[in-house]
PDB file of N, CA and C in Angstrom:
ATOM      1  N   UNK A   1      22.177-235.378 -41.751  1.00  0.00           N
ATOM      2  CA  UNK A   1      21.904-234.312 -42.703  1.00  0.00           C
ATOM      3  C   UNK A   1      21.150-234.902 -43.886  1.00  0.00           C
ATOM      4  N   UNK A   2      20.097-234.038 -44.127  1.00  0.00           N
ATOM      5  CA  UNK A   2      19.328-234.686 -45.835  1.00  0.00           C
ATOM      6  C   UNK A   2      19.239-233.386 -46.949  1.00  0.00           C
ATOM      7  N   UNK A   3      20.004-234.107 -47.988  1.00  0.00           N
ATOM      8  CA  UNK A   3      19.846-233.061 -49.609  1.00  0.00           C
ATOM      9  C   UNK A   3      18.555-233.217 -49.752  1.00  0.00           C
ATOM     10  N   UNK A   4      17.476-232.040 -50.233  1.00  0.00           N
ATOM     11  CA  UNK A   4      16.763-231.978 -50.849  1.00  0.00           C
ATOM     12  C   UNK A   4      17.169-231.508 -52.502  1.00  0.00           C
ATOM     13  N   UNK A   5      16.485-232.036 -53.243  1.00  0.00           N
ATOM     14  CA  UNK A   5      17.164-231.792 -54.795  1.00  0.00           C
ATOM     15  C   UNK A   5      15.987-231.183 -55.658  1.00  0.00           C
ATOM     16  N   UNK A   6      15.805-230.295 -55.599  1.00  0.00           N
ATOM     17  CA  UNK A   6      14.443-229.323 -56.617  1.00  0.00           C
ATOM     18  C   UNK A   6      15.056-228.924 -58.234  1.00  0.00           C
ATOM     19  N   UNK A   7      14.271-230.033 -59.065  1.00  0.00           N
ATOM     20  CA  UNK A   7      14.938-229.680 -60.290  1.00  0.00           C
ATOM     21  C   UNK A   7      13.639-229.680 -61.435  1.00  0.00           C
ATOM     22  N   UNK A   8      13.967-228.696 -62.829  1.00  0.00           N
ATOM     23  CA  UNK A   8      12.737-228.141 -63.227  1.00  0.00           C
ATOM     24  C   UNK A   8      13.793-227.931 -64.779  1.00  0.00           C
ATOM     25  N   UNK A   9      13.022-227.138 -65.514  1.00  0.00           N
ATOM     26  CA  UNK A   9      13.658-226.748 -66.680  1.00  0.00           C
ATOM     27  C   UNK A   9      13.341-225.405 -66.832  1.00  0.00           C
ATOM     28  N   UNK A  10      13.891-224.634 -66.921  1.00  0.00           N
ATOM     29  CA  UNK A  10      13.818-222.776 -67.398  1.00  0.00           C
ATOM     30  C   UNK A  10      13.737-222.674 -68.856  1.00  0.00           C
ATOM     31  N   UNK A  11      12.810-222.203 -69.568  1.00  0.00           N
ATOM     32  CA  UNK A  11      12.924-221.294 -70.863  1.00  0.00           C
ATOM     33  C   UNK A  11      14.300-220.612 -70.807  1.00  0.00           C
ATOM     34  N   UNK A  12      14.998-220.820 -72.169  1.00  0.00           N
ATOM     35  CA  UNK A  12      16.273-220.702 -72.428  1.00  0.00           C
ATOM     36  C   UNK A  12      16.124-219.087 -71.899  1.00  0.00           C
ATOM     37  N   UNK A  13      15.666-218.577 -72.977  1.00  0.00           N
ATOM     38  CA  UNK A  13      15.732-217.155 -72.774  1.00  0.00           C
ATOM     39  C   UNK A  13      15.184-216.610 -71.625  1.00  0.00           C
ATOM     40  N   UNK A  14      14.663-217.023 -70.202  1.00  0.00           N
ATOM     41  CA  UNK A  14      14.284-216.409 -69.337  1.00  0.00           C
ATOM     42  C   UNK A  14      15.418-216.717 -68.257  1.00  0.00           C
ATOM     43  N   UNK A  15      16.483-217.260 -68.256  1.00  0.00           N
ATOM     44  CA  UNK A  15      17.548-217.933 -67.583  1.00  0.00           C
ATOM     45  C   UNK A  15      18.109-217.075 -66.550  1.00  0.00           C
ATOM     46  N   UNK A  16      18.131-216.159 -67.114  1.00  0.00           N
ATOM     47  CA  UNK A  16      18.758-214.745 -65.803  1.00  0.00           C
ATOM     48  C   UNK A  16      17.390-214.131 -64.967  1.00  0.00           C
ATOM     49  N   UNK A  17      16.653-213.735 -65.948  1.00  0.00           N
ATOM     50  CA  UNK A  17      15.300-214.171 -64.662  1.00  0.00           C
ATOM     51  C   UNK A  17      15.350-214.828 -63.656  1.00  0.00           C
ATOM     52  N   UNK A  18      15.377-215.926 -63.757  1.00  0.00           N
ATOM     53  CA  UNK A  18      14.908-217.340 -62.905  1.00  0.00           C
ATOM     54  C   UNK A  18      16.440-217.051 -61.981  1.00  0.00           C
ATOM     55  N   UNK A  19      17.669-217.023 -62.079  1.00  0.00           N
ATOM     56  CA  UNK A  19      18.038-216.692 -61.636  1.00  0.00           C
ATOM     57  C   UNK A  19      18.268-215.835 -60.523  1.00  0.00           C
ATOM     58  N   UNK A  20      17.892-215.225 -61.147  1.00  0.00           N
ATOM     59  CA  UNK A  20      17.673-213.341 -60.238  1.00  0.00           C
ATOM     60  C   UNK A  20      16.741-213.269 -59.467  1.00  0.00           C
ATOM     61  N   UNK A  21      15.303-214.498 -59.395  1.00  0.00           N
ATOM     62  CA  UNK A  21      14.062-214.834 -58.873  1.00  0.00           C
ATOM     63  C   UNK A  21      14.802-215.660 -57.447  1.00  0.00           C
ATOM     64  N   UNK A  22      15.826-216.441 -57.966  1.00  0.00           N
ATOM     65  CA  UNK A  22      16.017-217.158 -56.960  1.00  0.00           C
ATOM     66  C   UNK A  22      16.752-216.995 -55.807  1.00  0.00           C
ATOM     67  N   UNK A  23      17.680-215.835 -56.544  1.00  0.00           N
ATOM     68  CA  UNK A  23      18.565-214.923 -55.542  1.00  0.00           C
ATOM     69  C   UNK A  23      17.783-213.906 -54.317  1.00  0.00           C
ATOM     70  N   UNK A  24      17.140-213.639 -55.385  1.00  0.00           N
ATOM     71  CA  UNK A  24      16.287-212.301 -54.563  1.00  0.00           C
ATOM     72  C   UNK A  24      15.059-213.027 -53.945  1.00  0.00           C
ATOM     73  N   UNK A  25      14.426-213.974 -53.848  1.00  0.00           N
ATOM     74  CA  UNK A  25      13.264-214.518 -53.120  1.00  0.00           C
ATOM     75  C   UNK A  25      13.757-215.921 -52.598  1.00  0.00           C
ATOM     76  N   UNK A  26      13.776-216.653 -53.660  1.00  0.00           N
ATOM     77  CA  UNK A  26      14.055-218.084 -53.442  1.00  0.00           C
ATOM     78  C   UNK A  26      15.115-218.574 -51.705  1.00  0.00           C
ATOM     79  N   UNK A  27      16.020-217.762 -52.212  1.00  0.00           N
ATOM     80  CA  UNK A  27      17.142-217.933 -51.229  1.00  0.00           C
ATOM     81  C   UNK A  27      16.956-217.709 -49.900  1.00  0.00           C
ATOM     82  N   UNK A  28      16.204-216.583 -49.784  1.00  0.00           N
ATOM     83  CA  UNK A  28      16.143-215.946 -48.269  1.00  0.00           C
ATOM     84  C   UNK A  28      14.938-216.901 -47.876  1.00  0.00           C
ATOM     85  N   UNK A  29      13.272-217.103 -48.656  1.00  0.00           N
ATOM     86  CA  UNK A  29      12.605-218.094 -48.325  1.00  0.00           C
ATOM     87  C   UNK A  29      13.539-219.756 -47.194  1.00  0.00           C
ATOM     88  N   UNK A  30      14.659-220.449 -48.301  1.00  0.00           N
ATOM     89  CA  UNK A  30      14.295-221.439 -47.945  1.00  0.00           C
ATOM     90  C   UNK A  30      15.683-221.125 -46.614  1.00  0.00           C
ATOM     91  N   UNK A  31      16.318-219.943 -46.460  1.00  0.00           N
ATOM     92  CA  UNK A  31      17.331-219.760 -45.271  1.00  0.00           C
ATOM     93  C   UNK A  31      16.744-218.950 -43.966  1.00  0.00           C
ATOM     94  N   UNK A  32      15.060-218.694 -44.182  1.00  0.00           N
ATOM     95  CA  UNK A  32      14.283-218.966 -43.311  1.00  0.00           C
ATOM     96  C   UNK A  32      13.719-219.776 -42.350  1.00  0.00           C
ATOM     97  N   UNK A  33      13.932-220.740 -43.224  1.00  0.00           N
ATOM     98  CA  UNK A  33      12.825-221.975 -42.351  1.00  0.00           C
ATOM     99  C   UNK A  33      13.434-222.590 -41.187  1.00  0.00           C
ATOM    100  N   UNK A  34      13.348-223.518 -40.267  1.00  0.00           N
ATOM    101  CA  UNK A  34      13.692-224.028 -39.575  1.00  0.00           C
ATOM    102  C   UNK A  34      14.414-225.269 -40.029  1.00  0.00           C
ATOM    103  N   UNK A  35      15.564-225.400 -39.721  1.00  0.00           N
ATOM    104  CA  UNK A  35      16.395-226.871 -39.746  1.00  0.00           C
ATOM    105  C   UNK A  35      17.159-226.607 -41.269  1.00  0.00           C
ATOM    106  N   UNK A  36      16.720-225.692 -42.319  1.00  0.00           N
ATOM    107  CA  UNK A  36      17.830-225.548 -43.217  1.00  0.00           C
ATOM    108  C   UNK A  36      19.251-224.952 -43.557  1.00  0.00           C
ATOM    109  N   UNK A  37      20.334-225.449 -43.540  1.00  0.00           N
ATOM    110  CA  UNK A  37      21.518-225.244 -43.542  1.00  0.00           C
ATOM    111  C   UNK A  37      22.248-224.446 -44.556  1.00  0.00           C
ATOM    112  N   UNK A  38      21.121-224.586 -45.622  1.00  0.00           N
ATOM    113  CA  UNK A  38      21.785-223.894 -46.491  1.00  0.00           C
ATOM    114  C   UNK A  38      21.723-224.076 -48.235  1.00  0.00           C
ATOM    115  N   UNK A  39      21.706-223.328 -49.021  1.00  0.00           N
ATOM    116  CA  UNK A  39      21.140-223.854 -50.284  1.00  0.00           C
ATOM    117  C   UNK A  39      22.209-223.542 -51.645  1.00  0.00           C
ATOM    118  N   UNK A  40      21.741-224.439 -52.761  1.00  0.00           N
ATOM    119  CA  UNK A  40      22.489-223.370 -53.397  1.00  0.00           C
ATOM    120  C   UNK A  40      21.481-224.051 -55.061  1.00  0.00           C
ATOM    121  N   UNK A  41      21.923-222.888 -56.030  1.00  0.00           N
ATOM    122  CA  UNK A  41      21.445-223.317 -56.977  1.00  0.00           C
ATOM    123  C   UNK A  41      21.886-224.005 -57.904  1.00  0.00           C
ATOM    124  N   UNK A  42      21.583-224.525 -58.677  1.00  0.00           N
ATOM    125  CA  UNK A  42      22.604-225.174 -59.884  1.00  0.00           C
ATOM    126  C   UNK A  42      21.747-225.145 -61.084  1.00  0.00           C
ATOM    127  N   UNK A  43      22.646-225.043 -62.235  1.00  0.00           N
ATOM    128  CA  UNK A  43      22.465-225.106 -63.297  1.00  0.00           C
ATOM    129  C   UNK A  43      23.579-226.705 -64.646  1.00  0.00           C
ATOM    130  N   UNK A  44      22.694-227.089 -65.767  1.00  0.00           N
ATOM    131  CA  UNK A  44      23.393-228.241 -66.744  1.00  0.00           C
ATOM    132  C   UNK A  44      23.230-227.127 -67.432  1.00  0.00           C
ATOM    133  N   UNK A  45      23.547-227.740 -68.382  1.00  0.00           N
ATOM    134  CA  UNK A  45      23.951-226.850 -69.968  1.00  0.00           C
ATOM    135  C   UNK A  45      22.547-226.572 -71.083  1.00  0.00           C
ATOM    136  N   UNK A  46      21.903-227.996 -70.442  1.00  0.00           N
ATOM    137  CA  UNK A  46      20.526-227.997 -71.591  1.00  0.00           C
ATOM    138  C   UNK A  46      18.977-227.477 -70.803  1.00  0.00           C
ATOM    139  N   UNK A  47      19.456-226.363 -70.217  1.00  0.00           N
ATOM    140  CA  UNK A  47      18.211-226.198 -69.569  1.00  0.00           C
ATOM    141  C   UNK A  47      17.683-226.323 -68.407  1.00  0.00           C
ATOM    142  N   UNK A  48      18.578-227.374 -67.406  1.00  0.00           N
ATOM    143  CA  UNK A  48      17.626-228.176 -66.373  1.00  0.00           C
ATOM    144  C   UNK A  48      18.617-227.165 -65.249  1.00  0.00           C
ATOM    145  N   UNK A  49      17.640-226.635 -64.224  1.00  0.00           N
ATOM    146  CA  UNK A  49      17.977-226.040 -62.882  1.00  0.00           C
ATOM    147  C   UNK A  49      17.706-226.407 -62.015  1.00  0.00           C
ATOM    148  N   UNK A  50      18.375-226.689 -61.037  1.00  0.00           N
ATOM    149  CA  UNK A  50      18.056-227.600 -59.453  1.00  0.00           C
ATOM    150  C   UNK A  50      18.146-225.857 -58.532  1.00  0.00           C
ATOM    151  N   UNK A  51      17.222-226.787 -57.564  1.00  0.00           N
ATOM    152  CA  UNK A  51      17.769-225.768 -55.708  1.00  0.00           C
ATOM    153  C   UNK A  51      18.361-227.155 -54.751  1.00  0.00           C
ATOM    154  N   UNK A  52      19.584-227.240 -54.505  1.00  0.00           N
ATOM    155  CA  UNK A  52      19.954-228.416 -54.042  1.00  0.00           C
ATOM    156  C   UNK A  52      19.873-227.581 -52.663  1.00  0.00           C
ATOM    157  N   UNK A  53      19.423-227.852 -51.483  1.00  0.00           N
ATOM    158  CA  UNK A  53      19.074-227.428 -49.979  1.00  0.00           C
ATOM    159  C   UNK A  53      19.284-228.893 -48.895  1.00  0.00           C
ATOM    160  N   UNK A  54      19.837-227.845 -48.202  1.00  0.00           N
ATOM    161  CA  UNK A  54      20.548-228.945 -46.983  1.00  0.00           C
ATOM    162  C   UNK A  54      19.743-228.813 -45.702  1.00  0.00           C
ATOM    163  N   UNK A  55      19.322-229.639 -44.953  1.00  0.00           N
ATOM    164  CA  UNK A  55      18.444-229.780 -44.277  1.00  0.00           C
ATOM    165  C   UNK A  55      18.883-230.817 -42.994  1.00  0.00           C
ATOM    166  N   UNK A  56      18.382-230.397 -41.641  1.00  0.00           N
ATOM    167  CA  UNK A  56      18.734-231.093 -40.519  1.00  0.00           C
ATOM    168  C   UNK A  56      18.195-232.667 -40.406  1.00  0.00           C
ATOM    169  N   UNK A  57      17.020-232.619 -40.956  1.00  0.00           N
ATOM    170  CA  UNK A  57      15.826-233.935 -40.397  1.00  0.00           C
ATOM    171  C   UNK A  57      14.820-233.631 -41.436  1.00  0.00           C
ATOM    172  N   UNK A  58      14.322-235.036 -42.174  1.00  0.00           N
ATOM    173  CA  UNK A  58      13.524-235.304 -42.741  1.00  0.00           C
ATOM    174  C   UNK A  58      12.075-234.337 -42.489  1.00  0.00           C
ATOM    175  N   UNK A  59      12.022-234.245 -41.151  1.00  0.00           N
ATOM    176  CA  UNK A  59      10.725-233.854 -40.502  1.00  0.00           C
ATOM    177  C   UNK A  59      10.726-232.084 -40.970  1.00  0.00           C
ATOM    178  N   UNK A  60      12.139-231.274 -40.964  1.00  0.00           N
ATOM    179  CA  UNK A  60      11.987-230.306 -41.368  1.00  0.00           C
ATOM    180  C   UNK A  60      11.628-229.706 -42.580  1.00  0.00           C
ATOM    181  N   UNK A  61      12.207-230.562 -43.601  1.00  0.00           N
ATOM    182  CA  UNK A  61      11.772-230.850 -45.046  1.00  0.00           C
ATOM    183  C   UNK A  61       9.727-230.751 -44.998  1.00  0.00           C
ATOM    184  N   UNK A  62       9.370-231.647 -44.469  1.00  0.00           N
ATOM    185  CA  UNK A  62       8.031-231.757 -44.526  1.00  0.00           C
ATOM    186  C   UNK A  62       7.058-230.612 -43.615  1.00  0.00           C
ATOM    187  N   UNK A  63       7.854-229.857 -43.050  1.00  0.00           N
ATOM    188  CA  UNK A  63       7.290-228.566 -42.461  1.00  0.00           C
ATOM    189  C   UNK A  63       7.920-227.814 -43.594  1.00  0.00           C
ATOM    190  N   UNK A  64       8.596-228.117 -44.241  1.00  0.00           N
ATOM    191  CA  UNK A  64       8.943-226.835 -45.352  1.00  0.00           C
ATOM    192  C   UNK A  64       7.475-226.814 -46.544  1.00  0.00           C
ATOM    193  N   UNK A  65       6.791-227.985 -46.700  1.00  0.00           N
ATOM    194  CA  UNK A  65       5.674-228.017 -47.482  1.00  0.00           C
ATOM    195  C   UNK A  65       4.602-227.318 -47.007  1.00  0.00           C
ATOM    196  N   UNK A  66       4.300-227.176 -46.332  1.00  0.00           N
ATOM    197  CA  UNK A  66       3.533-226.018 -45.042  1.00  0.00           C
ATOM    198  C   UNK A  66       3.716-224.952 -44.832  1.00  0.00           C
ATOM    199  N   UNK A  67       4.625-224.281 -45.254  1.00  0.00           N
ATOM    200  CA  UNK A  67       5.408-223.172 -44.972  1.00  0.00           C
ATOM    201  C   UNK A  67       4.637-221.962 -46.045  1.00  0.00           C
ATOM    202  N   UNK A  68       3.782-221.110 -44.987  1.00  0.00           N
ATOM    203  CA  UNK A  68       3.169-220.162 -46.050  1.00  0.00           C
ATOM    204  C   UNK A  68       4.328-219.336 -46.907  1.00  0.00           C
ATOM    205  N   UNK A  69       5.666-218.931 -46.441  1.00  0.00           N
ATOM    206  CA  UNK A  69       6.780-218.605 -47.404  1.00  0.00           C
ATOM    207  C   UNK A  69       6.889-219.447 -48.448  1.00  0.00           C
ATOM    208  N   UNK A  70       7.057-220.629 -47.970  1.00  0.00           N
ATOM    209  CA  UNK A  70       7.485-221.626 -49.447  1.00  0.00           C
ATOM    210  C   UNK A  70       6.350-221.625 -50.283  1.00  0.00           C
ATOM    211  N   UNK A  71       4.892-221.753 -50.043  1.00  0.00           N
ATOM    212  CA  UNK A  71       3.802-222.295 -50.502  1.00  0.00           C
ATOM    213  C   UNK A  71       3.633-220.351 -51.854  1.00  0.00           C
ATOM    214  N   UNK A  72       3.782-219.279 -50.969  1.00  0.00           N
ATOM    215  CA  UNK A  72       4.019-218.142 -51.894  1.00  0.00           C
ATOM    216  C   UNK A  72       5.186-218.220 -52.926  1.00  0.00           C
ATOM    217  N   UNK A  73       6.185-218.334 -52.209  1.00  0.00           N
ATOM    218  CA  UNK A  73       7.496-218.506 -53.708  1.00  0.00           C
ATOM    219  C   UNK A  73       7.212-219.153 -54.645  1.00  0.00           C
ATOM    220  N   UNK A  74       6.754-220.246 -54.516  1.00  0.00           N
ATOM    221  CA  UNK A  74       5.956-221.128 -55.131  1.00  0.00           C
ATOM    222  C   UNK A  74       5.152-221.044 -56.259  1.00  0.00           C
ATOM    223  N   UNK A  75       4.236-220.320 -55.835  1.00  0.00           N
ATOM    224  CA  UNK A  75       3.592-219.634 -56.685  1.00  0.00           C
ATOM    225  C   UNK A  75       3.585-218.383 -57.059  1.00  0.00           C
ATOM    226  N   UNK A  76       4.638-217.757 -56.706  1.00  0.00           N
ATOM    227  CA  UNK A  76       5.139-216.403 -57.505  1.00  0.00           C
ATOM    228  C   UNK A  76       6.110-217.030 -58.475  1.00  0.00           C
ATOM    229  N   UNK A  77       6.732-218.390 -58.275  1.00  0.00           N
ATOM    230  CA  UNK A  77       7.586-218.415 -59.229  1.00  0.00           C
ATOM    231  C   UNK A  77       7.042-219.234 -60.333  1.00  0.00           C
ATOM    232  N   UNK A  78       6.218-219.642 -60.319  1.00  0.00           N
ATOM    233  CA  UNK A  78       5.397-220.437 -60.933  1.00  0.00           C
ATOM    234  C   UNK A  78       4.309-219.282 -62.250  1.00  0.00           C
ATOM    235  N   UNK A  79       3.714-218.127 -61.538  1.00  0.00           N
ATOM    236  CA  UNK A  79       3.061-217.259 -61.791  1.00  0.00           C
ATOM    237  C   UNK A  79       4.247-216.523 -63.020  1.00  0.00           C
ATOM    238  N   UNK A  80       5.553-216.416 -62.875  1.00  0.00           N
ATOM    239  CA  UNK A  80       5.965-215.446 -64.220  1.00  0.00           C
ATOM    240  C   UNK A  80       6.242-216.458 -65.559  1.00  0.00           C
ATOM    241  N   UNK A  81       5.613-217.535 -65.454  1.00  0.00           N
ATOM    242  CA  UNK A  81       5.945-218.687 -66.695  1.00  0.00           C
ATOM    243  C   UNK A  81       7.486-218.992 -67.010  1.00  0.00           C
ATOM    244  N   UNK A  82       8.003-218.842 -66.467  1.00  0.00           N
ATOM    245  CA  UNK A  82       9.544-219.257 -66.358  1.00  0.00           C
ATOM    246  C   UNK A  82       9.719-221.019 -66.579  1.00  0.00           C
ATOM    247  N   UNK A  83       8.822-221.431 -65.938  1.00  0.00           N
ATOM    248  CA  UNK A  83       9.214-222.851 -65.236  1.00  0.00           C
ATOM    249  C   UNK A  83       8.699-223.406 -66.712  1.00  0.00           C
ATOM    250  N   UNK A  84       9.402-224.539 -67.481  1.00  0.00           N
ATOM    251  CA  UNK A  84       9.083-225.279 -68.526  1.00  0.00           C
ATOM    252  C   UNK A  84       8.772-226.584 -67.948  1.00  0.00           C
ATOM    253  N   UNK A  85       7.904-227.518 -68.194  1.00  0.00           N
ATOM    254  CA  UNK A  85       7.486-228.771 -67.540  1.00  0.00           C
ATOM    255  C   UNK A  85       7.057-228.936 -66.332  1.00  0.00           C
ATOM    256  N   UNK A  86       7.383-230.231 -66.205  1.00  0.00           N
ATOM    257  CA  UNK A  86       7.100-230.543 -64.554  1.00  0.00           C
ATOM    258  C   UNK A  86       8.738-230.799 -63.634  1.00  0.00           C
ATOM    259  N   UNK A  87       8.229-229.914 -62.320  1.00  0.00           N
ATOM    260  CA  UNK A  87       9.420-230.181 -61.584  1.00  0.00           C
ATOM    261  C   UNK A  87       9.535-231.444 -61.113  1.00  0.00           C
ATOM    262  N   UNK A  88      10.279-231.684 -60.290  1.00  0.00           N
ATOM    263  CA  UNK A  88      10.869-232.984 -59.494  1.00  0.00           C
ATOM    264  C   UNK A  88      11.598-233.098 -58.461  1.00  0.00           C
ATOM    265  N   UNK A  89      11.085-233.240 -56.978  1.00  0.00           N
ATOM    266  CA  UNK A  89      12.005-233.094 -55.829  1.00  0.00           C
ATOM    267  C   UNK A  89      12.428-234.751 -55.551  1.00  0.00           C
ATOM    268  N   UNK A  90      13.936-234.762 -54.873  1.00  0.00           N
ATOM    269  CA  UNK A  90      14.395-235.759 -54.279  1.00  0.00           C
ATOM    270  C   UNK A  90      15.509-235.968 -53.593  1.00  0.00           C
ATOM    271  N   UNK A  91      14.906-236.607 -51.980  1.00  0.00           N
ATOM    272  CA  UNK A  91      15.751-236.550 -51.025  1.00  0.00           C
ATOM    273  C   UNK A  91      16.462-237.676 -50.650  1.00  0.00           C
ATOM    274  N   UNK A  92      17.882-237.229 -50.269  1.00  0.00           N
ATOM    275  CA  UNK A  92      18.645-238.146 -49.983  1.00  0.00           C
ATOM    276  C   UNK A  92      19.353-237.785 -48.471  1.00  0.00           C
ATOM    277  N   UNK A  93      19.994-238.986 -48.069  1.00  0.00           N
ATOM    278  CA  UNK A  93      20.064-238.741 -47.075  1.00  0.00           C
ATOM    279  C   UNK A  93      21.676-238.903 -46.705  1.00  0.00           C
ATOM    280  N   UNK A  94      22.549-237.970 -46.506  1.00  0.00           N
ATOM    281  CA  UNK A  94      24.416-237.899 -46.430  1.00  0.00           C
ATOM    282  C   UNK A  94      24.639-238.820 -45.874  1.00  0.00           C
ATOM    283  N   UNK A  95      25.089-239.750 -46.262  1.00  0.00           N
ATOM    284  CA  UNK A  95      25.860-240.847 -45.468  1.00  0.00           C
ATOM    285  C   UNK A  95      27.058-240.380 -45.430  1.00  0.00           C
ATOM    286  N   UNK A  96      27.462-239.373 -45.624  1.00  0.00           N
ATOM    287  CA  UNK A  96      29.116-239.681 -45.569  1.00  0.00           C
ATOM    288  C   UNK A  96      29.578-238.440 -46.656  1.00  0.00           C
ATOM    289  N   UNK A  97      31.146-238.046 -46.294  1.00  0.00           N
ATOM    290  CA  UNK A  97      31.648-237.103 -47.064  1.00  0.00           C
ATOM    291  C   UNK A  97      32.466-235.628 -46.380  1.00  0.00           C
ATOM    292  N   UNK A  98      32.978-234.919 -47.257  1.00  0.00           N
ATOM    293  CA  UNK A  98      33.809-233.555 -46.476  1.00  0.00           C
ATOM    294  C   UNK A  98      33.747-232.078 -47.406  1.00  0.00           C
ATOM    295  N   UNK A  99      33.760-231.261 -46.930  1.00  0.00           N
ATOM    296  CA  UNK A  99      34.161-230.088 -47.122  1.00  0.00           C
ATOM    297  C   UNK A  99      34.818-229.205 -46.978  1.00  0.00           C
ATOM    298  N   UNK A 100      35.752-228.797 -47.616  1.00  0.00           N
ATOM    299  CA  UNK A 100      36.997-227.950 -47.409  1.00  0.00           C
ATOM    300  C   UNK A 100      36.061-226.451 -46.661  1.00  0.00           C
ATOM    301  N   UNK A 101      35.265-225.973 -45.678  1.00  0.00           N
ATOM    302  CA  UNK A 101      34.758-224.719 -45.612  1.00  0.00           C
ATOM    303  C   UNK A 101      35.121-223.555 -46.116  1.00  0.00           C
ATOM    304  N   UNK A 102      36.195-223.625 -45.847  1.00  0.00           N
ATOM    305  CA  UNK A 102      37.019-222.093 -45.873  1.00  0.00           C
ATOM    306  C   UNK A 102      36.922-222.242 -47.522  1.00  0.00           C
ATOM    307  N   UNK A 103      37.472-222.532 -48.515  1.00  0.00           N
ATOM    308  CA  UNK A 103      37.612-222.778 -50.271  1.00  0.00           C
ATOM    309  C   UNK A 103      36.073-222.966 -50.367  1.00  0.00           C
ATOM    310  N   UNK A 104      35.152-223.298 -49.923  1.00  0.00           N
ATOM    311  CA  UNK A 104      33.878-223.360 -50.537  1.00  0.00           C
ATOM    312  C   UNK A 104      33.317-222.411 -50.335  1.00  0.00           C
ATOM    313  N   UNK A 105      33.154-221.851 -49.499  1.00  0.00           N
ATOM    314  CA  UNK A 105      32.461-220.418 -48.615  1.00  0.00           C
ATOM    315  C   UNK A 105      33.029-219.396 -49.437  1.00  0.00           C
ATOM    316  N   UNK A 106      34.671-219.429 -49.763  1.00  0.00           N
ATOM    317  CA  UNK A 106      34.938-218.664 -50.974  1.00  0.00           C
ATOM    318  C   UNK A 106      34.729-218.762 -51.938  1.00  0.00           C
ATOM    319  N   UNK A 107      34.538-219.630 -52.901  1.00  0.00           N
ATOM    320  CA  UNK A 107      34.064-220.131 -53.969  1.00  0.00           C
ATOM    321  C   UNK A 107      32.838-219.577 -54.664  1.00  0.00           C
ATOM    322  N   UNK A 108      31.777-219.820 -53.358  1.00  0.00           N
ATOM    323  CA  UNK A 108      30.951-219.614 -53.082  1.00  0.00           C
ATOM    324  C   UNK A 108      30.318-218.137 -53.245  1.00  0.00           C
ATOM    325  N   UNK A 109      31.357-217.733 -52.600  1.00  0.00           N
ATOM    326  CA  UNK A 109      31.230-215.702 -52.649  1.00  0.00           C
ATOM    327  C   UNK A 109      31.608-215.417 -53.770  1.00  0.00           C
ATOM    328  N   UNK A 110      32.809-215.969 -54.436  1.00  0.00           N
ATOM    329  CA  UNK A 110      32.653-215.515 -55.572  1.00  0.00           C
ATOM    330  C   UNK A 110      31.696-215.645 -57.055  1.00  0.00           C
ATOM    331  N   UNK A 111      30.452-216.708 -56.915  1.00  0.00           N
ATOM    332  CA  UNK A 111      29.725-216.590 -57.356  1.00  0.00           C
ATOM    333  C   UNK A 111      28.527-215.626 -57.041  1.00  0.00           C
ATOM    334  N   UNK A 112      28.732-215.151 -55.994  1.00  0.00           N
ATOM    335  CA  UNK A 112      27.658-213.803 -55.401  1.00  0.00           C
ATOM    336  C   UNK A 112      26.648-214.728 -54.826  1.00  0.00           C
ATOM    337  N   UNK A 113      26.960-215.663 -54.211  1.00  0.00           N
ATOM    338  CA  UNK A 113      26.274-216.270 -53.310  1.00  0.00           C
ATOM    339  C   UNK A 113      26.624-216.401 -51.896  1.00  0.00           C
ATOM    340  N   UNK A 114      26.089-215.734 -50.671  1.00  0.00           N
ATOM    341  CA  UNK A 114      26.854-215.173 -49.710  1.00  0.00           C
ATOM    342  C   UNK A 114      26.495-216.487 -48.723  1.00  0.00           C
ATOM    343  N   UNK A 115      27.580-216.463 -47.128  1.00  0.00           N
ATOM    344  CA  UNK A 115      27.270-217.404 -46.483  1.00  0.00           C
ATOM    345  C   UNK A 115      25.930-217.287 -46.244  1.00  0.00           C
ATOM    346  N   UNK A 116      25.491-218.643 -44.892  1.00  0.00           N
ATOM    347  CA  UNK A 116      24.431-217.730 -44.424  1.00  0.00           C
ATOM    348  C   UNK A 116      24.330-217.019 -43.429  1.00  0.00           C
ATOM    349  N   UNK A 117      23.198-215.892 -43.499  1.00  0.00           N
ATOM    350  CA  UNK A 117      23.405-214.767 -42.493  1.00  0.00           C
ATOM    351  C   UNK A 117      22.957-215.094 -40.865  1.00  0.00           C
ATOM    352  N   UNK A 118      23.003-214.607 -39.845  1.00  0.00           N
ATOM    353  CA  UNK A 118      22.729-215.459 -38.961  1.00  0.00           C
ATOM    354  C   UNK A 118      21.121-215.074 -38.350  1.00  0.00           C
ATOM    355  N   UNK A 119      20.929-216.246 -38.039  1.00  0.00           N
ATOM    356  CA  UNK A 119      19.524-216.815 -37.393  1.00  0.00           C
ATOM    357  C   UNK A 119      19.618-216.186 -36.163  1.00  0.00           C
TER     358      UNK A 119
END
């Protein structure tokens, strides 16, 4: 399994925007593609927002750069000036670790972030 880590900075005040951008486009984009498992967003306190996305194989990641979906989100999300600076992707690769499913998947829902739907 490989984390991809997409992290950027949002204009304070556009924060539920970018949000709401990512729910409603972002999400379904990258639970499209082939080989991704699954995403989620995150937010720090001073601004900085990641899309942390889980991914089968390196190789799928690099068909995700190709991806006329991704290459549009992209630049629709780019296009409402939301994004402050320059972003920064970086992949790592799971060596190791666990997940309670059942408590995360809920967790999960209760942030209004649903499993994923099926392929």
């Amino acid at each position: 399994m490989i984390v991809r880590i997409w992290m950027t900075n949002i204009a304070a005040e556009r924060e539920a925007e970018y949000l709401a951008f990512a729910q409603q486009h972002s999400r379904e984009m990258f639970l499209s593609q082939t080989g991704c498992l699954g995403v989620m967003f995150l937010k720090e306190n001073d601004g900085k927002h990641a899309a942390c996305s889980f991914w089968s194989s390196r190789a799928d990641i690099e068909v995700l750069a190709s991806s006329s979906s991704y290459i549009a989100t992209v630049a629709d999300l780019t296009a409402t000036g939301i994004l402050v600076g320059e972003a920064t992707v970086t992949v790592y690769d799971v060596e190791g670790g666990a997940i309670d499913s059942l408590n995360f998947t809920t967790t999960l829902e209760k942030l209004s972030i649903s499993s994923l739907p099926e392929k």
